[in-house]
PDB file of N, CA and C in Angstrom:
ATOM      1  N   UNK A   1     100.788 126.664  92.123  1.00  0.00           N
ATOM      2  CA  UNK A   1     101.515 126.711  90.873  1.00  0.00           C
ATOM      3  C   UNK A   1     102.620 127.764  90.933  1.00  0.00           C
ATOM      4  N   UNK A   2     102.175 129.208  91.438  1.00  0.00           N
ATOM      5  CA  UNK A   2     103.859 130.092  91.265  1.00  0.00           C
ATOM      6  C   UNK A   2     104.355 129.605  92.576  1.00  0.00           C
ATOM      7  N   UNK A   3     104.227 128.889  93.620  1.00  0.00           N
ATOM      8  CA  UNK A   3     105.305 128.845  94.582  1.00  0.00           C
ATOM      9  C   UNK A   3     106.187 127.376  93.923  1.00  0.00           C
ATOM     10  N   UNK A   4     105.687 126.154  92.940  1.00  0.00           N
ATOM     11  CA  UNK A   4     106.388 125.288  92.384  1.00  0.00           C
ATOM     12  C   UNK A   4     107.446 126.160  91.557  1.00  0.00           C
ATOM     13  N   UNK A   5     106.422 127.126  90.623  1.00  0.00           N
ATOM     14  CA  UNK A   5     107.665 127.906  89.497  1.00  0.00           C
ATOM     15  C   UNK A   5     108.855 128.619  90.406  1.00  0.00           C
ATOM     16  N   UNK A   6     108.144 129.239  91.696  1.00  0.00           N
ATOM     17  CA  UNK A   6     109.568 130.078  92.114  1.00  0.00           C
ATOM     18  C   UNK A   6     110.262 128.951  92.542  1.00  0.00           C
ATOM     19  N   UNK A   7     109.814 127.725  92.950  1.00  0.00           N
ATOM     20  CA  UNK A   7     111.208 127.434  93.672  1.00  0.00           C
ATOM     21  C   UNK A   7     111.912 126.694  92.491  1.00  0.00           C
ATOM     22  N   UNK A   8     111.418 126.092  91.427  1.00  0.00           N
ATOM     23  CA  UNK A   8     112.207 125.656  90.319  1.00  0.00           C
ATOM     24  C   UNK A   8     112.880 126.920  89.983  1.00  0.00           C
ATOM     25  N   UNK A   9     112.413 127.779  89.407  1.00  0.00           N
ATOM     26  CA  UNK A   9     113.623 129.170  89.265  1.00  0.00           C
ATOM     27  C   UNK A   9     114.529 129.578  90.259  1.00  0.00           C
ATOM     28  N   UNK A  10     114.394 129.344  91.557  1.00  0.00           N
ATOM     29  CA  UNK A  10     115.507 129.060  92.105  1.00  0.00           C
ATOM     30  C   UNK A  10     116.139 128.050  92.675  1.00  0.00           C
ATOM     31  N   UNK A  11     116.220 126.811  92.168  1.00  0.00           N
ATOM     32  CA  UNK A  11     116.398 125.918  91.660  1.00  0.00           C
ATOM     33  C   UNK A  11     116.807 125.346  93.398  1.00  0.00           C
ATOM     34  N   UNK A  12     115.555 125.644  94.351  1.00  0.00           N
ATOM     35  CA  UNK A  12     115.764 125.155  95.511  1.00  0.00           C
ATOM     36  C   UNK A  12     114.108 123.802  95.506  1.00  0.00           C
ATOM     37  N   UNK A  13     115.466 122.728  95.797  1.00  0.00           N
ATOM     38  CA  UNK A  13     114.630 121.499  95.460  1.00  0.00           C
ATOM     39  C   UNK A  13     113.286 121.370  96.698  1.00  0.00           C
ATOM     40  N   UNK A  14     112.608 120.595  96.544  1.00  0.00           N
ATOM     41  CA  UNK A  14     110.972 120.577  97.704  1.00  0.00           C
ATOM     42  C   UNK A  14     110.318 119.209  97.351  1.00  0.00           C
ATOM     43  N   UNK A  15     109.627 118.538  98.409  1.00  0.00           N
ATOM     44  CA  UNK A  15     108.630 117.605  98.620  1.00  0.00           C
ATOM     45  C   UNK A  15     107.474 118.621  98.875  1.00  0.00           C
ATOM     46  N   UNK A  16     106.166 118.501  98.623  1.00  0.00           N
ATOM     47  CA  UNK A  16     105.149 118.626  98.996  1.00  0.00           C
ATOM     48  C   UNK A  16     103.829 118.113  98.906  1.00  0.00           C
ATOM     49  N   UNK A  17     102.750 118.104  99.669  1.00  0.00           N
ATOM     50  CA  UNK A  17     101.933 117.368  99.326  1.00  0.00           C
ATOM     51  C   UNK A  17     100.845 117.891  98.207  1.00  0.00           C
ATOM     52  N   UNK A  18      99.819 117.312  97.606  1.00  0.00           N
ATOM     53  CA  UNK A  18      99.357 117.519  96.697  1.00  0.00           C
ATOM     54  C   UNK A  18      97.803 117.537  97.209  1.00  0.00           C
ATOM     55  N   UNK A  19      97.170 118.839  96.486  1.00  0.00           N
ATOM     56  CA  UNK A  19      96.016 119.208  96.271  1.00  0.00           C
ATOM     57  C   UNK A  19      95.387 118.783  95.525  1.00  0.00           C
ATOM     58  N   UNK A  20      94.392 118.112  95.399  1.00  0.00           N
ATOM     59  CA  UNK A  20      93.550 117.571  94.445  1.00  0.00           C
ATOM     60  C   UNK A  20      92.922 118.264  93.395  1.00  0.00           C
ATOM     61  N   UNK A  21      92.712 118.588  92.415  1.00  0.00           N
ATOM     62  CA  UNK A  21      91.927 119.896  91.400  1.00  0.00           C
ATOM     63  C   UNK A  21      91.296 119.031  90.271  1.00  0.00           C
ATOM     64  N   UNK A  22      90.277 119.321  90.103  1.00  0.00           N
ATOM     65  CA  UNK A  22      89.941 118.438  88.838  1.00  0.00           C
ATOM     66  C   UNK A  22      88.238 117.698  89.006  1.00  0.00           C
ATOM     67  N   UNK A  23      87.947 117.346  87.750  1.00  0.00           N
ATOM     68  CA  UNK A  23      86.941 116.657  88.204  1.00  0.00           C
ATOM     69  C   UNK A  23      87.075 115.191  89.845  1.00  0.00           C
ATOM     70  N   UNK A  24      86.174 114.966  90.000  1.00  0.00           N
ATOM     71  CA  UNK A  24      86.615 114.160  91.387  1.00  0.00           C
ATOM     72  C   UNK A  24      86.141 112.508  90.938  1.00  0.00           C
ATOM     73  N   UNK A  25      86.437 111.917  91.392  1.00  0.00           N
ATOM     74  CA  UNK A  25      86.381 110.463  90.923  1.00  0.00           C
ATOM     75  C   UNK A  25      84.934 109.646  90.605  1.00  0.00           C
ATOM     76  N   UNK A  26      83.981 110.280  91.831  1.00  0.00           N
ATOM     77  CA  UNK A  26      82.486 110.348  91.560  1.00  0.00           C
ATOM     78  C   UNK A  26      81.727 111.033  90.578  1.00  0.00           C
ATOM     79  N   UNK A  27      82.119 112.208  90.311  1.00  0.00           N
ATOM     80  CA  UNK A  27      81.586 112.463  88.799  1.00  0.00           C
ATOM     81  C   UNK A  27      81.369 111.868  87.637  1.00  0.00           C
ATOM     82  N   UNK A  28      80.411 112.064  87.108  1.00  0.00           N
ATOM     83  CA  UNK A  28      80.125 111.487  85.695  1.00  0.00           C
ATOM     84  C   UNK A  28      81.769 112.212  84.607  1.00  0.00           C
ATOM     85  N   UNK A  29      82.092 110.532  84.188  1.00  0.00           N
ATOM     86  CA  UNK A  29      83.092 111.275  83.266  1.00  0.00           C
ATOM     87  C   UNK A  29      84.136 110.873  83.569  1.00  0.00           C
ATOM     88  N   UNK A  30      84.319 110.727  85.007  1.00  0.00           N
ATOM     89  CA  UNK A  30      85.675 110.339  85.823  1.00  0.00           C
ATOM     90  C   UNK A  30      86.660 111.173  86.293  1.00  0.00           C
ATOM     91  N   UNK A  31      87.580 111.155  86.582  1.00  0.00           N
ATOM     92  CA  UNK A  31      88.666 111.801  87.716  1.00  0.00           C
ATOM     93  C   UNK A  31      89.156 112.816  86.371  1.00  0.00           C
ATOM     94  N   UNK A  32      89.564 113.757  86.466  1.00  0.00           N
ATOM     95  CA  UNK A  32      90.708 114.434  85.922  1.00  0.00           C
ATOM     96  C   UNK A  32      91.564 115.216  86.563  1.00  0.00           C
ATOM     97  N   UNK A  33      92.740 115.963  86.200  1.00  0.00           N
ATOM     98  CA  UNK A  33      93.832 116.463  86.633  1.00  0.00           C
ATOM     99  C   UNK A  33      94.295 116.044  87.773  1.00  0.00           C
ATOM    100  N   UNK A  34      95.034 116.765  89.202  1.00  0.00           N
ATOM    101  CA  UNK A  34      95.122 115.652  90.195  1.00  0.00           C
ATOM    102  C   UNK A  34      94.833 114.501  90.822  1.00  0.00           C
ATOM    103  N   UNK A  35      93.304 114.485  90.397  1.00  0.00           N
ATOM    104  CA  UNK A  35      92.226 113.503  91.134  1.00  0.00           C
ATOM    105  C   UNK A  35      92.464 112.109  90.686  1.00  0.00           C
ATOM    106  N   UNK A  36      93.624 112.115  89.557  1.00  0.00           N
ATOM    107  CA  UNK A  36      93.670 110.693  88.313  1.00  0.00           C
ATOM    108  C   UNK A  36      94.248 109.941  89.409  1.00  0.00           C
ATOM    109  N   UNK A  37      95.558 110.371  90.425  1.00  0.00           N
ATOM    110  CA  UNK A  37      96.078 109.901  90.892  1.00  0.00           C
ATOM    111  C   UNK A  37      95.495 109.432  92.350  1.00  0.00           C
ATOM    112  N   UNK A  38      94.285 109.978  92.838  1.00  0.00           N
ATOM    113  CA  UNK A  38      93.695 109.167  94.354  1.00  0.00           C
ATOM    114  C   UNK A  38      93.039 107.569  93.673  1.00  0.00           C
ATOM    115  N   UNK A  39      93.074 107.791  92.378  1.00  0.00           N
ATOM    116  CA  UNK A  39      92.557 106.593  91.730  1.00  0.00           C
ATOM    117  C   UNK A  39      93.300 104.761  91.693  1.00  0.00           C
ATOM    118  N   UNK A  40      94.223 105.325  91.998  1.00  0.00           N
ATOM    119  CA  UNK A  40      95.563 104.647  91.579  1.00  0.00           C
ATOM    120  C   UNK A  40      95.660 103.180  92.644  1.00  0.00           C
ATOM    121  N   UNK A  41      95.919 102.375  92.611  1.00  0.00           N
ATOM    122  CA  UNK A  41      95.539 101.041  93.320  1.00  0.00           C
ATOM    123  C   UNK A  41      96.862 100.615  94.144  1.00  0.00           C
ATOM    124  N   UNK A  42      98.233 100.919  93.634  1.00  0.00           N
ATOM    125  CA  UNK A  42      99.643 100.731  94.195  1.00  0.00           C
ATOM    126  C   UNK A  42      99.807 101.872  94.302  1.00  0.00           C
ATOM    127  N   UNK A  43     100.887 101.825  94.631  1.00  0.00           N
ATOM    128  CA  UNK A  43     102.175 103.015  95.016  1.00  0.00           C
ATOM    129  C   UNK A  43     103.051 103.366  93.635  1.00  0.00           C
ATOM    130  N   UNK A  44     103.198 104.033  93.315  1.00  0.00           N
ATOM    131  CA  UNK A  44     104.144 104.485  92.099  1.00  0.00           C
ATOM    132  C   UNK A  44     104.774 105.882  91.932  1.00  0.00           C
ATOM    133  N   UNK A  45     104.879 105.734  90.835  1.00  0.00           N
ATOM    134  CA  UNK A  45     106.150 107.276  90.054  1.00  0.00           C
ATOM    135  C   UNK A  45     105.416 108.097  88.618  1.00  0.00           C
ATOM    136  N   UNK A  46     104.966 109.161  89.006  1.00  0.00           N
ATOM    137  CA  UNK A  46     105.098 109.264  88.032  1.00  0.00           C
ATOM    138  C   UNK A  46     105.118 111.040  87.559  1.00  0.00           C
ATOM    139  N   UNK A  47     105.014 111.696  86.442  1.00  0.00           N
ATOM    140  CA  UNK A  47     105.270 112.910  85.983  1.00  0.00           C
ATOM    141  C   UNK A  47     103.846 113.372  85.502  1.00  0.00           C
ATOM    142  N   UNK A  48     103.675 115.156  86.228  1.00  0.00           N
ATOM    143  CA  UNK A  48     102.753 115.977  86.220  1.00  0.00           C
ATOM    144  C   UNK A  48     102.759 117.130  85.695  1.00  0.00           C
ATOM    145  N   UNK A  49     102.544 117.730  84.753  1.00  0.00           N
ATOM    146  CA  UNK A  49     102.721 119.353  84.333  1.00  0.00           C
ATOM    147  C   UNK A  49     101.265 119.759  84.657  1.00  0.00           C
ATOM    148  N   UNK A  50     101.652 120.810  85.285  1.00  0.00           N
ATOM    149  CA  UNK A  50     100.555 121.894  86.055  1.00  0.00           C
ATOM    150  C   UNK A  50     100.515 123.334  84.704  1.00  0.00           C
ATOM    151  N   UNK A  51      99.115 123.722  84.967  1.00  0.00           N
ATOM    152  CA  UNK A  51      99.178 124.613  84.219  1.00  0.00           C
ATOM    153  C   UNK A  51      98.229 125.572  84.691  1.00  0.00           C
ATOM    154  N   UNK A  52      98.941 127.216  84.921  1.00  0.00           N
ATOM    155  CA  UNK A  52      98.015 127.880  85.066  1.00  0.00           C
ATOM    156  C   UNK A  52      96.978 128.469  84.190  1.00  0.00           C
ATOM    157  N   UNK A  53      96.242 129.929  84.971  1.00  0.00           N
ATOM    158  CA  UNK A  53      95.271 130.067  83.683  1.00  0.00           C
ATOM    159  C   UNK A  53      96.154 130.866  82.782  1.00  0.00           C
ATOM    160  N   UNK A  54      97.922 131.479  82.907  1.00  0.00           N
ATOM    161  CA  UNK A  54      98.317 132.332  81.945  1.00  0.00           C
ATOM    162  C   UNK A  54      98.581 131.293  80.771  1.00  0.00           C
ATOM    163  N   UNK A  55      98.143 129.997  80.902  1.00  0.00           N
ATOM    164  CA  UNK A  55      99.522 128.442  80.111  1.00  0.00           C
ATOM    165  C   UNK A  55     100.587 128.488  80.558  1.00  0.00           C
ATOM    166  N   UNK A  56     101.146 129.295  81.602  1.00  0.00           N
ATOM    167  CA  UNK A  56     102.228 128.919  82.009  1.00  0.00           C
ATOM    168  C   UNK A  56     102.365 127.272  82.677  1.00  0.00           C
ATOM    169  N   UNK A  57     103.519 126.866  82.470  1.00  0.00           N
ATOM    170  CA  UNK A  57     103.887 125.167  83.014  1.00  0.00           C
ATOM    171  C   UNK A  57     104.834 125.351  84.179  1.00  0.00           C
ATOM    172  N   UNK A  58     104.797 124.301  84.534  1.00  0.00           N
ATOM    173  CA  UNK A  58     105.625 123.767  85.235  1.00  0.00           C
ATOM    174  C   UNK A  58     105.281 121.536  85.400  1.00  0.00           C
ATOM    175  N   UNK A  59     106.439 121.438  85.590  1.00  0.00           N
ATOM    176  CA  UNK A  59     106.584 119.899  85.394  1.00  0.00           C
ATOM    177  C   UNK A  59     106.761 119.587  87.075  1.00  0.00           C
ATOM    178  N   UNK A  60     106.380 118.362  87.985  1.00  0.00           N
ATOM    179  CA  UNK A  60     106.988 117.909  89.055  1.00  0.00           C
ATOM    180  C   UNK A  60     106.868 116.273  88.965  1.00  0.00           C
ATOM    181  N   UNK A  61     107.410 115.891  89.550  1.00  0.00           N
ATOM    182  CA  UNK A  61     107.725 114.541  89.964  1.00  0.00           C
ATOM    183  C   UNK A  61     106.413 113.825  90.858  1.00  0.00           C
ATOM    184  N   UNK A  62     105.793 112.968  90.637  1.00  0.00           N
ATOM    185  CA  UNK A  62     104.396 112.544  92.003  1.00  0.00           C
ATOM    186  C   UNK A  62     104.975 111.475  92.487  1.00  0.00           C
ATOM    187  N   UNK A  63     104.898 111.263  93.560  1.00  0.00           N
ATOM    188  CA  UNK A  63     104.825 109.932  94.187  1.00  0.00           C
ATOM    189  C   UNK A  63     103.878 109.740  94.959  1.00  0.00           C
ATOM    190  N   UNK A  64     103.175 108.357  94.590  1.00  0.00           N
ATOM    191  CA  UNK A  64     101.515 108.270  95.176  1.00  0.00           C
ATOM    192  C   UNK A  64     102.228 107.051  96.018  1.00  0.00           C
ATOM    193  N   UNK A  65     101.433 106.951  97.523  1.00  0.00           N
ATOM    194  CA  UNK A  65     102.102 105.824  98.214  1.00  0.00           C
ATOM    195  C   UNK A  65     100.051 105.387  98.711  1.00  0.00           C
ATOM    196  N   UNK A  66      99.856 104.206  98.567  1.00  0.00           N
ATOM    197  CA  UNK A  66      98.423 103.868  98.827  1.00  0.00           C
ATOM    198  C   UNK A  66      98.952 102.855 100.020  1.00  0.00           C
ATOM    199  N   UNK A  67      97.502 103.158 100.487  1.00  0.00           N
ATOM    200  CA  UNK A  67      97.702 101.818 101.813  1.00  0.00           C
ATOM    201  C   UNK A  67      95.858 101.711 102.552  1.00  0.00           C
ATOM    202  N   UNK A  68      95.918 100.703 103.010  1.00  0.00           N
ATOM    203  CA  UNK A  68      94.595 100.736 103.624  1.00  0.00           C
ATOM    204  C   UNK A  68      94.465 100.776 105.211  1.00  0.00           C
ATOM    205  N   UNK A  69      93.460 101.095 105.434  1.00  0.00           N
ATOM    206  CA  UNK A  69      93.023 101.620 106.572  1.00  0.00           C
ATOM    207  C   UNK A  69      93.174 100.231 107.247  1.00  0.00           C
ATOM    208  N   UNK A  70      92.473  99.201 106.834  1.00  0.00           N
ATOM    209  CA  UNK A  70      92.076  97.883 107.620  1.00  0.00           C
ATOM    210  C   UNK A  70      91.749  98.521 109.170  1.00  0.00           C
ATOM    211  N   UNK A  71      90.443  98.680 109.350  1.00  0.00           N
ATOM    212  CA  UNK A  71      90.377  99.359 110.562  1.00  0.00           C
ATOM    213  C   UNK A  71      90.270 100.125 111.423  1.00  0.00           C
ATOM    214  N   UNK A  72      91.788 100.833 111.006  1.00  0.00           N
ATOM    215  CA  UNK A  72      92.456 102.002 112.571  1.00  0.00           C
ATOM    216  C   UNK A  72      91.695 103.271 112.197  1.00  0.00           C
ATOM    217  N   UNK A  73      91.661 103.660 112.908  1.00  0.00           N
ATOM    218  CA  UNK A  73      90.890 104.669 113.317  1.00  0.00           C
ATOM    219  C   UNK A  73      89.667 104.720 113.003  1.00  0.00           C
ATOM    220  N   UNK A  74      88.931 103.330 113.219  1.00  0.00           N
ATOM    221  CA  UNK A  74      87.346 103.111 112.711  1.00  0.00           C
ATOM    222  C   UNK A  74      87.122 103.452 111.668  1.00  0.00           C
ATOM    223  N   UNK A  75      88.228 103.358 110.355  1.00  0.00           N
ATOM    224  CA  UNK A  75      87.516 103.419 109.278  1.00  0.00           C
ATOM    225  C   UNK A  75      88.058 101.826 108.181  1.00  0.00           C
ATOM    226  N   UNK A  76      87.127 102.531 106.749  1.00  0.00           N
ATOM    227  CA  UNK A  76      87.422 100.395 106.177  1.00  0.00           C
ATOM    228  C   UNK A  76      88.053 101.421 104.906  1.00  0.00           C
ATOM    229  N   UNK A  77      88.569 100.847 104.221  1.00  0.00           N
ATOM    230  CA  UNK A  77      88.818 101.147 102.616  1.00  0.00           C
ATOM    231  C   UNK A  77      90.494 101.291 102.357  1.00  0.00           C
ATOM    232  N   UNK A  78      90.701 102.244 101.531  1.00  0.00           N
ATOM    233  CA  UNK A  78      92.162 102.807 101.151  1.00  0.00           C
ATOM    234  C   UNK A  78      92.138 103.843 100.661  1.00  0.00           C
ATOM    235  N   UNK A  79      93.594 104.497 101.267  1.00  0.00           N
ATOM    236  CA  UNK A  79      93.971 105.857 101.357  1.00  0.00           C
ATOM    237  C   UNK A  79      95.109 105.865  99.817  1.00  0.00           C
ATOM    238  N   UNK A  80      95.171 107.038  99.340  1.00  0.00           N
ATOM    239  CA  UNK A  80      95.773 107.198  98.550  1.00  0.00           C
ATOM    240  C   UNK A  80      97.037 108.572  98.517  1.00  0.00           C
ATOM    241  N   UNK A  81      98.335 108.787  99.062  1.00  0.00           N
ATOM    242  CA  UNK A  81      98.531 109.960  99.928  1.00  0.00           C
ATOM    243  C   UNK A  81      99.744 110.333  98.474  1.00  0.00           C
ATOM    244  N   UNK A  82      99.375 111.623  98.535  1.00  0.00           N
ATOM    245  CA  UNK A  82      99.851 112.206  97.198  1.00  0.00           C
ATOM    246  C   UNK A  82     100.845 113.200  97.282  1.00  0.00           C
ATOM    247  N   UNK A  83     102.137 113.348  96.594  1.00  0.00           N
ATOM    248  CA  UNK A  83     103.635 114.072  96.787  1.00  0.00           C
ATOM    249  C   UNK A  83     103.903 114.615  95.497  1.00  0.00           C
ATOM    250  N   UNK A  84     103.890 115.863  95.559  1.00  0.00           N
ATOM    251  CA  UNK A  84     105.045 116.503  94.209  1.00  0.00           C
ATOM    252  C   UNK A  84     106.178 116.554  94.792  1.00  0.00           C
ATOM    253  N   UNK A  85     107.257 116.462  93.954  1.00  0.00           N
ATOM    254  CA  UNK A  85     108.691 117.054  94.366  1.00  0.00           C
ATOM    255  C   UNK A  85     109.275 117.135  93.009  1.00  0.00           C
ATOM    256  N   UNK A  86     110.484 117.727  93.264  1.00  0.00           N
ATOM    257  CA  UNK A  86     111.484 118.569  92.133  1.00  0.00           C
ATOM    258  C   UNK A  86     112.790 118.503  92.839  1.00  0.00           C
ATOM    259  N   UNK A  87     113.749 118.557  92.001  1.00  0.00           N
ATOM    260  CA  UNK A  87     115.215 118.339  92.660  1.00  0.00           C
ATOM    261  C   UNK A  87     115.775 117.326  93.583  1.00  0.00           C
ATOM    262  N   UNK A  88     115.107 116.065  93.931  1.00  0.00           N
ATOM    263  CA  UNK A  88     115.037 115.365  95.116  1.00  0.00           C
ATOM    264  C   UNK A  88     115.765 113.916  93.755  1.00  0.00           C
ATOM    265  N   UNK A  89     115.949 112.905  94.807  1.00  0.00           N
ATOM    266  CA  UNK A  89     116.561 111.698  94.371  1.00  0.00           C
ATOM    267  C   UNK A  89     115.613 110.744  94.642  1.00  0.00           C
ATOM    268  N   UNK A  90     114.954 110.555  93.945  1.00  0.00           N
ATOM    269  CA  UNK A  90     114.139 108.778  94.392  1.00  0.00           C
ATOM    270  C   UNK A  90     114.319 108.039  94.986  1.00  0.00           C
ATOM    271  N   UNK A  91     113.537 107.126  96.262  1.00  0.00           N
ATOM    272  CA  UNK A  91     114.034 105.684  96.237  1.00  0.00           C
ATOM    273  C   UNK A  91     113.175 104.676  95.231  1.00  0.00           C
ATOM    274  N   UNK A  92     113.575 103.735  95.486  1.00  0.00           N
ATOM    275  CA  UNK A  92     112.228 102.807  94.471  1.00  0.00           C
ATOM    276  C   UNK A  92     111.383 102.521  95.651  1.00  0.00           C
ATOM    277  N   UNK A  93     110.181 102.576  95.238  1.00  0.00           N
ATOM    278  CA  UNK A  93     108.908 102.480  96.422  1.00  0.00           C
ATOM    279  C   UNK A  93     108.356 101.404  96.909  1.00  0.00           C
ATOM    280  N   UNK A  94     109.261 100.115  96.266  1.00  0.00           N
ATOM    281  CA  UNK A  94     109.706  99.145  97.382  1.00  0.00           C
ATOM    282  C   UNK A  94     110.312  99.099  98.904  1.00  0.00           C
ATOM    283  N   UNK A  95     110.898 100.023  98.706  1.00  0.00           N
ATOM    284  CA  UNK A  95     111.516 100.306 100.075  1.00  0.00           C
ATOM    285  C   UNK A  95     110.871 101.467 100.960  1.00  0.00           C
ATOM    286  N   UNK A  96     110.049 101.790 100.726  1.00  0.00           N
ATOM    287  CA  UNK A  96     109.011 102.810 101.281  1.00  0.00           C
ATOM    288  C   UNK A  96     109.498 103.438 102.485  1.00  0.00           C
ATOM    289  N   UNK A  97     111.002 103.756 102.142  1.00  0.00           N
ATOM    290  CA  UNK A  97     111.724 104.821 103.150  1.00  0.00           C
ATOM    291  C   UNK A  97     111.444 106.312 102.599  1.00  0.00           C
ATOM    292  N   UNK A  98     110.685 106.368 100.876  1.00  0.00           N
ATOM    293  CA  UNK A  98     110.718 107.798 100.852  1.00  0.00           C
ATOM    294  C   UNK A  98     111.401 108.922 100.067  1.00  0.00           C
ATOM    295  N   UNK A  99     111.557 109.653 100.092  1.00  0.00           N
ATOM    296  CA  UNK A  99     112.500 110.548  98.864  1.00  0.00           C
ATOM    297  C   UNK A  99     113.248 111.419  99.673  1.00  0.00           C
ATOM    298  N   UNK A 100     114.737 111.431  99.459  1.00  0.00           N
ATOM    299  CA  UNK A 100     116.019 111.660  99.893  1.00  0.00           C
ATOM    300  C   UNK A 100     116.278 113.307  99.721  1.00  0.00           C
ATOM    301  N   UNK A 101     116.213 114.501 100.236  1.00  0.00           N
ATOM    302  CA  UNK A 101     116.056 115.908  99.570  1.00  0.00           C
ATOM    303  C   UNK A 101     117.703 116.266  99.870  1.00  0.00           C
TER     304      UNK A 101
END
């Protein structure tokens, strides 16, 4: 959370990947805070405000890209691979080239 705030205060843009925090998807109750998004069945867009324990915020951008294993590397199911970013340009995730910094 303060290395998102410093780099929005200095308004130097970033991709990074995302930590999961929150209840976890197996829990009674269901997924919360990061964890909503390993849930997620496609690939999409969408907006996250983080909050520490002062209430301080910060807002980032997610892009969840899912895909399945079918297989490789001896395993079966689907992966769910998780991105904050800030300052960056979208593509649409049809074209799964990615985000432009």
């Amino acid at each position: 959370m303060a290395v998102v705030r410093y780099l929005q205060a200095a308004r130097h843009p970033f991709l990074m990947p995302v930590v999961c925090h929150g209840r976890s998807p197996k829990q009674r109750g269901g997924p919360t805070g990061s964890y909503v998004f390993q849930t997620w069945k496609k690939s999409g867009w969408s907006r996250y405000t983080l909050t520490d324990a002062k209430q301080r915020t910060a807002t980032v951008s997610i892009c969840v890209t899912c895909r399945n294993y079918r297989g490789r590397w001896k395993r079966r199911g689907r992966q769910a691979l998780i991105y904050a970013f800030w300052g960056c340009q979208p593509k649409p995730v049809s074209q799964r080239a990615g985000i432009a910094c």
